[in-house]
N, C-alpha and C. Protein backbone atom coordinates (compact mmCIF):
# COMPACT_ATOMS: atom_id res chain seq x y z
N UNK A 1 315.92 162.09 -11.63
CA UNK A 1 315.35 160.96 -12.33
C UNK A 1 314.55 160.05 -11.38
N UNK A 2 314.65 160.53 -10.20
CA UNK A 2 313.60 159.63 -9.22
C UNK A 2 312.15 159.81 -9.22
N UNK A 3 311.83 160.96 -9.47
CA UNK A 3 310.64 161.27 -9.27
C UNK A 3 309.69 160.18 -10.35
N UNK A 4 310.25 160.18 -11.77
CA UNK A 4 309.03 158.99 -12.28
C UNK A 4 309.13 157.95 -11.57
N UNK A 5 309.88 157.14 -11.13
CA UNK A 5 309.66 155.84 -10.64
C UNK A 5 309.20 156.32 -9.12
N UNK A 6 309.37 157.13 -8.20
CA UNK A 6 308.85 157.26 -7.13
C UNK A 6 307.03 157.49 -7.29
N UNK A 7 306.61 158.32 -8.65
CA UNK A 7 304.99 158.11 -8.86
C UNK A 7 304.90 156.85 -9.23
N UNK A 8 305.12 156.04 -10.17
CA UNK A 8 305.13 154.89 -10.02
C UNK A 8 304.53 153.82 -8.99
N UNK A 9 306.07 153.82 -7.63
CA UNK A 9 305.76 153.60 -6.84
C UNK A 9 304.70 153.48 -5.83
N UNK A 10 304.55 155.22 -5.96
CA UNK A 10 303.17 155.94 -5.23
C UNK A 10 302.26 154.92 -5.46
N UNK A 11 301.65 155.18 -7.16
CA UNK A 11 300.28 154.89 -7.50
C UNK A 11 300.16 153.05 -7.22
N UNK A 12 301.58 152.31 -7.70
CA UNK A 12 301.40 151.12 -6.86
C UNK A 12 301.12 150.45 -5.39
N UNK A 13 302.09 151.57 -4.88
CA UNK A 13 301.12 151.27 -3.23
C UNK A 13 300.10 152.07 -2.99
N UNK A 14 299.34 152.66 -3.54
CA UNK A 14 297.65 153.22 -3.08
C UNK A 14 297.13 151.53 -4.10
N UNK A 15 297.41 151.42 -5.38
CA UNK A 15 296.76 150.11 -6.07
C UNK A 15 296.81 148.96 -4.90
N UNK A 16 298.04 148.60 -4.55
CA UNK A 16 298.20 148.17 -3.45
C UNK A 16 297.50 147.93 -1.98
N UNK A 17 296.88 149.11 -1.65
CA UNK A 17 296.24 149.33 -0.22
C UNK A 17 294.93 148.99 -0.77
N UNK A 18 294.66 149.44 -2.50
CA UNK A 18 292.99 149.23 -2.39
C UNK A 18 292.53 147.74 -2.53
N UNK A 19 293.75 146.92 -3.09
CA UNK A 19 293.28 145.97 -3.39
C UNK A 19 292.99 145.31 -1.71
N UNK A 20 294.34 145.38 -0.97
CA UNK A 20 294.00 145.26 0.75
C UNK A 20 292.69 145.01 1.08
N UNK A 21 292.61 146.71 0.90
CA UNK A 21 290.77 146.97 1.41
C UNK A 21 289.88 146.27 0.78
N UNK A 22 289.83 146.08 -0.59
CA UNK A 22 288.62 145.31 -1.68
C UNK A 22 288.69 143.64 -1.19
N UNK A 23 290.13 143.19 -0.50
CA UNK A 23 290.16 141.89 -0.01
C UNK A 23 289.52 141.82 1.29
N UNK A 24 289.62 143.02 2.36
CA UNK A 24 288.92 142.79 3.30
C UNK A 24 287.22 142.88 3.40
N UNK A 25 287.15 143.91 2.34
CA UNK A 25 285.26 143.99 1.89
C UNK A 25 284.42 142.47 1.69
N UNK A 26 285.52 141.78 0.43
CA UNK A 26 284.88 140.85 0.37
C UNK A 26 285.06 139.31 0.95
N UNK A 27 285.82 139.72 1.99
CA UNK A 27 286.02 138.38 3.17
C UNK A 27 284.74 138.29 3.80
N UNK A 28 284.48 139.80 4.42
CA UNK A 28 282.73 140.28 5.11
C UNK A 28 282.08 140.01 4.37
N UNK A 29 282.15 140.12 3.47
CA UNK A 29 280.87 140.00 2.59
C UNK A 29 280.71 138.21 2.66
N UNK A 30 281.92 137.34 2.36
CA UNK A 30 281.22 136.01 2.42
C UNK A 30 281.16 135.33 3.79
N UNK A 31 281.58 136.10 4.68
CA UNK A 31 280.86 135.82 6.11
C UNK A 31 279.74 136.19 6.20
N UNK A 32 279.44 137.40 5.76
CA UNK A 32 277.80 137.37 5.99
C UNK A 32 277.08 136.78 5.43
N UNK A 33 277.07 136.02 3.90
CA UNK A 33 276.60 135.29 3.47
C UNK A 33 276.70 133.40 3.82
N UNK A 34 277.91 133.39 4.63
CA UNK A 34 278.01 132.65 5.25
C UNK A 34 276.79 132.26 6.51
N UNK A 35 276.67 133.45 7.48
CA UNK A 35 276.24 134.19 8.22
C UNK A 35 274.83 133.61 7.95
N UNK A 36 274.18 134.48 6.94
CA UNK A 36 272.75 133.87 6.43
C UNK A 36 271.93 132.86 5.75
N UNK A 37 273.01 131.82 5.35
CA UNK A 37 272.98 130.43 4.97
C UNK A 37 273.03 129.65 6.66
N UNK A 38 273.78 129.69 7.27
CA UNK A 38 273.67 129.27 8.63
C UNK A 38 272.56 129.40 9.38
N UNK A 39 271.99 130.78 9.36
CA UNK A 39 270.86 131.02 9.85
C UNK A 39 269.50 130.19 9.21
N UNK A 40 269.64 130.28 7.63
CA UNK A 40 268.33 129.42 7.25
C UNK A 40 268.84 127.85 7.36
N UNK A 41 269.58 127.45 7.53
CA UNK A 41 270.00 126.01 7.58
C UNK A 41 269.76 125.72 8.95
N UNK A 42 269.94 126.08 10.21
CA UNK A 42 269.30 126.19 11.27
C UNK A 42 267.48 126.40 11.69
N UNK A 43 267.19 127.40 10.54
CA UNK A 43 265.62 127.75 10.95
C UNK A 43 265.10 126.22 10.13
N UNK A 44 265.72 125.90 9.24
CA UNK A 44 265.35 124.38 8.71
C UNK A 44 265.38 123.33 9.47
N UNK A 45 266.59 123.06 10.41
CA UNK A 45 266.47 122.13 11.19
C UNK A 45 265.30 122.21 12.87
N UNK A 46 265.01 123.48 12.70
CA UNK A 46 263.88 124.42 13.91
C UNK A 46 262.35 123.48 13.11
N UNK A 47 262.54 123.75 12.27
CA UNK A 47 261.64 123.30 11.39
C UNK A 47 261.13 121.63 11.55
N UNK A 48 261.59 121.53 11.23
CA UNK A 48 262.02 119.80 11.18
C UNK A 48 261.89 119.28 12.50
N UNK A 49 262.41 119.88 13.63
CA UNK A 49 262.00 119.17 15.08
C UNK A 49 260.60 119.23 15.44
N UNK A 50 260.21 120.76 14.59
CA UNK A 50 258.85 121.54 15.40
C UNK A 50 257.46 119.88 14.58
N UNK A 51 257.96 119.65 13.14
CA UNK A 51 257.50 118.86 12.42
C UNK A 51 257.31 117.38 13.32
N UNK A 52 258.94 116.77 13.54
CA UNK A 52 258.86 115.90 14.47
C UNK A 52 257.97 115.76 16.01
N UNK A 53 257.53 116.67 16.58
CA UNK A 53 257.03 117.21 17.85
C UNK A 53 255.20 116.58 17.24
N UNK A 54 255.05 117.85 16.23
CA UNK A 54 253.47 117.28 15.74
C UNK A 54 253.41 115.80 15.14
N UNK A 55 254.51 114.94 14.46
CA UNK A 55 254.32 113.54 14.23
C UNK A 55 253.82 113.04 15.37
N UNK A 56 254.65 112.89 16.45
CA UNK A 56 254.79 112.45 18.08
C UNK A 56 253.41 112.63 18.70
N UNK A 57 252.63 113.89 18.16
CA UNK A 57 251.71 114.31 18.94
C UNK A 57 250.25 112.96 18.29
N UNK A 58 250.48 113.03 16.93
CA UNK A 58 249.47 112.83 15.90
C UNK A 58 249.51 111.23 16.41
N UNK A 59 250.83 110.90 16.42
CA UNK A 59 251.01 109.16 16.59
C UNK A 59 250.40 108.85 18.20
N UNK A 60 250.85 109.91 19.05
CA UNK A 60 249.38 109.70 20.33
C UNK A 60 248.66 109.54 20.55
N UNK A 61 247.75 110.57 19.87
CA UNK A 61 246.47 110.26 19.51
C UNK A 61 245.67 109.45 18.51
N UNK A 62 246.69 108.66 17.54
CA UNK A 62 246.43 107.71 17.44
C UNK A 62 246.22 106.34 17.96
N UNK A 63 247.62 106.63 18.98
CA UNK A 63 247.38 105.29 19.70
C UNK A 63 246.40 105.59 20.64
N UNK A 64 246.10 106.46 21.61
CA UNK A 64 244.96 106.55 22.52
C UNK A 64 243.65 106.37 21.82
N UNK A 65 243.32 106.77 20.87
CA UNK A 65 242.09 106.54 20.29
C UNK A 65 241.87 104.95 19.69
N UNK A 66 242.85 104.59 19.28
CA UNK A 66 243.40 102.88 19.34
C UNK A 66 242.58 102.14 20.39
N UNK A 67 243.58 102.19 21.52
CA UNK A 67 243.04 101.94 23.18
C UNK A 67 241.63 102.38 22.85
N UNK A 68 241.32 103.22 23.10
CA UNK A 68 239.46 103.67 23.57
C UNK A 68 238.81 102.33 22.39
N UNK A 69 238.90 102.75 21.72
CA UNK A 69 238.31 101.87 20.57
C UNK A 69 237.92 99.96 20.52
N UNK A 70 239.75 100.21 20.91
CA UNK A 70 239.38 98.42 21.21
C UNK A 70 238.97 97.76 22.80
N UNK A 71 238.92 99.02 23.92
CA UNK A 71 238.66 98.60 24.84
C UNK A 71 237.42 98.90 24.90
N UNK A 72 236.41 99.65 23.90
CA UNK A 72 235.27 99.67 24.16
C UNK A 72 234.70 98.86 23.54
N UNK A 73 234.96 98.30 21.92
CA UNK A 73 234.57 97.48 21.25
C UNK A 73 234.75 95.78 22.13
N UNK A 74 235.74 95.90 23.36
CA UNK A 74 235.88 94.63 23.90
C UNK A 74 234.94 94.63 25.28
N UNK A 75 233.79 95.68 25.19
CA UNK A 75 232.85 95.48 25.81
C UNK A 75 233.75 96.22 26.96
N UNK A 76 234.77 96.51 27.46
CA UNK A 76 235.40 97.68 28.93
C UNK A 76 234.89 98.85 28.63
N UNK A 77 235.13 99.62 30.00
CA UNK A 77 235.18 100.93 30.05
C UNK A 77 236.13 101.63 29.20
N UNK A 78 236.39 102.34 28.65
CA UNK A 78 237.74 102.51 28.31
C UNK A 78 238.09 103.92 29.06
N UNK A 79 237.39 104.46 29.83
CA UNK A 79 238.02 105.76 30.78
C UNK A 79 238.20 105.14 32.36
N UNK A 80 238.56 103.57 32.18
CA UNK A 80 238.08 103.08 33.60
C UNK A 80 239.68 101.99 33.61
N UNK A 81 239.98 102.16 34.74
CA UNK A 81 240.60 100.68 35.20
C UNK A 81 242.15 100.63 34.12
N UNK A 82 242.40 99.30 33.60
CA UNK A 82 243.71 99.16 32.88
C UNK A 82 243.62 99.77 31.70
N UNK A 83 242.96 100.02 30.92
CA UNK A 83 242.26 100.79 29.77
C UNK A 83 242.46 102.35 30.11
N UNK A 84 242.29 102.71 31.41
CA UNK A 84 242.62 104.29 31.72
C UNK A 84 243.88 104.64 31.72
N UNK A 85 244.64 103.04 32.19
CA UNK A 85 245.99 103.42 32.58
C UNK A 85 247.24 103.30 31.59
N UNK A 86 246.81 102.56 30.62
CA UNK A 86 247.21 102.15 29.13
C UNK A 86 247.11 103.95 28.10
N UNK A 87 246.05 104.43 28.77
CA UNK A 87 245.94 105.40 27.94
C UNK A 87 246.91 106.39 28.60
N UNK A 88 247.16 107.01 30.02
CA UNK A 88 247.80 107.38 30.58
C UNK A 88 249.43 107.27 30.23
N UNK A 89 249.65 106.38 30.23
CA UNK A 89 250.89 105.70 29.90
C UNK A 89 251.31 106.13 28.61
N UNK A 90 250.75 105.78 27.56
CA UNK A 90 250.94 106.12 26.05
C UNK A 90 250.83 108.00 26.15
N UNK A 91 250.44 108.47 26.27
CA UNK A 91 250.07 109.88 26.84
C UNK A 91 251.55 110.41 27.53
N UNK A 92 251.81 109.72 28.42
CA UNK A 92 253.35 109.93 28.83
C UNK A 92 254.01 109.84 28.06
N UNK A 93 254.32 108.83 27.51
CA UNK A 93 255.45 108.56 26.38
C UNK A 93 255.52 109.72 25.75
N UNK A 94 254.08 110.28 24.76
CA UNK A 94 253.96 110.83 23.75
C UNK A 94 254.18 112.26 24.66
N UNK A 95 254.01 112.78 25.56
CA UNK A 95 254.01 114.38 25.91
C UNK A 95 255.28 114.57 26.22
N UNK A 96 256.72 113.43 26.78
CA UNK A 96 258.09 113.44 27.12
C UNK A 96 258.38 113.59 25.32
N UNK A 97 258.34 112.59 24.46
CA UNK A 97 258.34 112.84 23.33
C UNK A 97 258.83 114.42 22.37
N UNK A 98 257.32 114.58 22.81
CA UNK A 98 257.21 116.29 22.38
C UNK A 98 257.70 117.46 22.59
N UNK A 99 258.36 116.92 24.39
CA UNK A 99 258.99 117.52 25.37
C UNK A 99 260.23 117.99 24.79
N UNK A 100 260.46 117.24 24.22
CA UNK A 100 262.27 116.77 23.46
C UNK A 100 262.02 117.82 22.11
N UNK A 101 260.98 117.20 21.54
CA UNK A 101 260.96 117.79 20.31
C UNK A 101 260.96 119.50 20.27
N UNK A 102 260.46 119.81 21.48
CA UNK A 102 260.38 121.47 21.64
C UNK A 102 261.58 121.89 22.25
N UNK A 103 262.38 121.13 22.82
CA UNK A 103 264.24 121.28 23.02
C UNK A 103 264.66 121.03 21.82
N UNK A 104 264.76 120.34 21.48
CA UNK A 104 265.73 120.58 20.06
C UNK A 104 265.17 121.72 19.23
N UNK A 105 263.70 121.57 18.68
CA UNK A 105 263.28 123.05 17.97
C UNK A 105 264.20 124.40 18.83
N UNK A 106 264.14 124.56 20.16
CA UNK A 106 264.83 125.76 20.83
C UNK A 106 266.33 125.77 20.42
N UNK A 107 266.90 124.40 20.47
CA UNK A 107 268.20 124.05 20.53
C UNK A 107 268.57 124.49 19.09
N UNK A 108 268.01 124.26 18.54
CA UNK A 108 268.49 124.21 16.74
C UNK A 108 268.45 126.02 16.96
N UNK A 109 267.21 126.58 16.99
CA UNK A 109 267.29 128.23 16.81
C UNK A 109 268.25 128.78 17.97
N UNK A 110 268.98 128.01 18.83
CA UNK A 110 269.85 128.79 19.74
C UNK A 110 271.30 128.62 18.48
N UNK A 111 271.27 127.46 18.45
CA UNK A 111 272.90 127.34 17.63
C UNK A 111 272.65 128.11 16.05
N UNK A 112 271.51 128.13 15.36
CA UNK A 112 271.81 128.96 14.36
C UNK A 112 271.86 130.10 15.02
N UNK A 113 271.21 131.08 15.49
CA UNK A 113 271.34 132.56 15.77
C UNK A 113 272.67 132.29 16.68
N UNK A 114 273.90 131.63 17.13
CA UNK A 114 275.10 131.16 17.83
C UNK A 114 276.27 131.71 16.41
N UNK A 115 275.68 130.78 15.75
CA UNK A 115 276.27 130.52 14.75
C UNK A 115 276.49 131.77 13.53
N UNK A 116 275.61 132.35 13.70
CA UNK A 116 275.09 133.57 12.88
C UNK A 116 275.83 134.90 13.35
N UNK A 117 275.79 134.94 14.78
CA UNK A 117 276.28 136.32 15.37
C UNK A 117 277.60 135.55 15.16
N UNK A 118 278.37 134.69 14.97
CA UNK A 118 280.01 134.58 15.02
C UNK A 118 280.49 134.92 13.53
N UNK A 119 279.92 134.50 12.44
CA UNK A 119 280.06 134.81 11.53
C UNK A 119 279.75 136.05 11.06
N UNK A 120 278.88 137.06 11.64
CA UNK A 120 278.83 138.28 11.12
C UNK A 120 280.10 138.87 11.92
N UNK A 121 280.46 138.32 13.10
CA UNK A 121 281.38 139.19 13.81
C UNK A 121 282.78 138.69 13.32
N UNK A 122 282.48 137.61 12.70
CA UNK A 122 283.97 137.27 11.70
C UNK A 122 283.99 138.50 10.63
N UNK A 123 282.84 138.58 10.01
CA UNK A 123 282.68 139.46 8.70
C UNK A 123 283.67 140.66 9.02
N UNK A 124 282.96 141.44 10.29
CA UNK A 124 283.41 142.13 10.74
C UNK A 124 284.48 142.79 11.42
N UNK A 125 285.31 141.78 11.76
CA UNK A 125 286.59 141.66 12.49
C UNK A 125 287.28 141.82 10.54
N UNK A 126 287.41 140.64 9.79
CA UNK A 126 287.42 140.93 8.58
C UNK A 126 287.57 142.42 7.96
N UNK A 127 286.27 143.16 7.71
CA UNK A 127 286.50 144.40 7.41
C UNK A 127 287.48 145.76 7.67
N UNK A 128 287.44 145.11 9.06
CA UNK A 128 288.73 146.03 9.84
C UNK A 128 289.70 145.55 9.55
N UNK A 129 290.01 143.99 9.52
CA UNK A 129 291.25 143.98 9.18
C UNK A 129 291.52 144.62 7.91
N UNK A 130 290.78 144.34 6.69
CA UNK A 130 290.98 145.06 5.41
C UNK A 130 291.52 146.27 5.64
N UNK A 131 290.51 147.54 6.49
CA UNK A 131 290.79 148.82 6.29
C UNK A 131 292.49 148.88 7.16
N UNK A 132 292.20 148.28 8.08
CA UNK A 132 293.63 148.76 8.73
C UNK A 132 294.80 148.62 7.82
N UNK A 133 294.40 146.80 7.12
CA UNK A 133 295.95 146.72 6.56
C UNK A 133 296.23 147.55 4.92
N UNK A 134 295.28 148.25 4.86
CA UNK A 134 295.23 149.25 3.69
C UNK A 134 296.09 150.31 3.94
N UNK A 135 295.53 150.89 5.07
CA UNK A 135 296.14 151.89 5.98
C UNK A 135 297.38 152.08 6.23
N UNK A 136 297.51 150.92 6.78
CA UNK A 136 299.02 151.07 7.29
C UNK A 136 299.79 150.04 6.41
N UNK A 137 299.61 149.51 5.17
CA UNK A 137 300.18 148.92 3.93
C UNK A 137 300.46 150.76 3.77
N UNK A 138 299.57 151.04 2.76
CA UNK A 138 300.02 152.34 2.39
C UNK A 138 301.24 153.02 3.10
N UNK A 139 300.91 153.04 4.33
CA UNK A 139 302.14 154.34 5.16
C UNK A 139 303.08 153.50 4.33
N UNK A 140 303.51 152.30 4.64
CA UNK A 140 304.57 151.53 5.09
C UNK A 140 305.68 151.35 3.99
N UNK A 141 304.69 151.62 2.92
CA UNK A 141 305.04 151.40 1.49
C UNK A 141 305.55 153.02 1.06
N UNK A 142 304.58 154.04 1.50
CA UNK A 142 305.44 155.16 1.25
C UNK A 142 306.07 155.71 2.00
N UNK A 143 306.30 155.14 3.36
CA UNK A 143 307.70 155.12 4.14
C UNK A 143 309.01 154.44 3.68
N UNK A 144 308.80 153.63 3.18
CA UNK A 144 309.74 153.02 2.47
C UNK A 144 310.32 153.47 1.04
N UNK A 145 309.18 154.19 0.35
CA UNK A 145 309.26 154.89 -0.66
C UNK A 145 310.46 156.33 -0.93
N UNK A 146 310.05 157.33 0.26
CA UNK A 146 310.39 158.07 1.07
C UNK A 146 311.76 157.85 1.69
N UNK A 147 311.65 157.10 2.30
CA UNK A 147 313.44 156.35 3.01
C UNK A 147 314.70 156.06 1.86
N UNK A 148 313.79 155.69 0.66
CA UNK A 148 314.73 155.26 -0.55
C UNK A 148 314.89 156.21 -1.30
N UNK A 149 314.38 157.54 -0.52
CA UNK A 149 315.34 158.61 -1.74
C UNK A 149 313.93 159.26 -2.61
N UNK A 150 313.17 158.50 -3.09
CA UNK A 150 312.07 158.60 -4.10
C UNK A 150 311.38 159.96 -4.09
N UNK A 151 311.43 160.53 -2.70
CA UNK A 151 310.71 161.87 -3.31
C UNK A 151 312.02 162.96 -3.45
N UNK A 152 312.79 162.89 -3.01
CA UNK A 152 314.11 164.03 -3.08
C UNK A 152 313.94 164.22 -4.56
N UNK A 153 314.28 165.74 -4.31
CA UNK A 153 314.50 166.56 -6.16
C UNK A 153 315.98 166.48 -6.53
């Protein structure tokens, strides 16, 4: 009379191991989607510095053309003397500025693609765990199955 409840058993621990595995599939699966939300949420903030960098640039050359303008309209040189050096100056500001802005653009695409390879390698660590604990769920369950008599005639 063992044998029905030992199939039983059986088909519950293979149901058992697959569900395992179908839990470890889709752990990977929302790491990688994890994975690729990180990555565009990063290329967004890449974005956004590279944006900030050309404001910085635009607001330079606004102000230098500023300077030229009113130091020529005030009758100076404006490539000459304090007028050269005003422009110089603003020019500094604005190229350290930009300087920054092209570190963080780098900085942002280092930590998403950072961020990206940990989560696929979560996915992945994930998957294995699934298959293994399928694996050796199964034995363990029809070792135990086995130990209790269940397949004896």
């Amino acid at each position: 009379m063992a044998f029905p409840w030992a199939a039983i058993a059986t088909v519950a621990a293979i149901g058992k191991s697959y569900a395992t595995y179908q839990q470890g599939m889709a752990t990977k699966a929302y790491y990688d989607a994890k994975a690729d939300e990180a990555l565009l949420k990063y290329k967004t903030k890449e974005i956004e510095a590279k944006e900030q960098g050309v404001k910085v640039l635009k607001a330079t050359n606004e102000s230098i053309s500023e300077m030229i303008a009113k130091a020529a309209a005030s009758g100076i040189m404006p490539m000459e003397g304090s007028a050269e050096t005003a422009q110089i100056a603003s020019l500094r500001v604005g190229s350290e500025e930009f300087a920054i802005s092209i570190i963080n653009q780098e900085l942002m695409q280092n930590l998403g693609l950072l961020e990206f390879k940990n989560l696929r390698t979560a996915g992945k660590q994930a998957k294995k765990a699934g298959i293994m604990g399928a694996i050796f769920g199964l034995g363990t369950d029809i070792g135990t199955i086995g130990q209790a008599g269940g397949y004896e005639k």
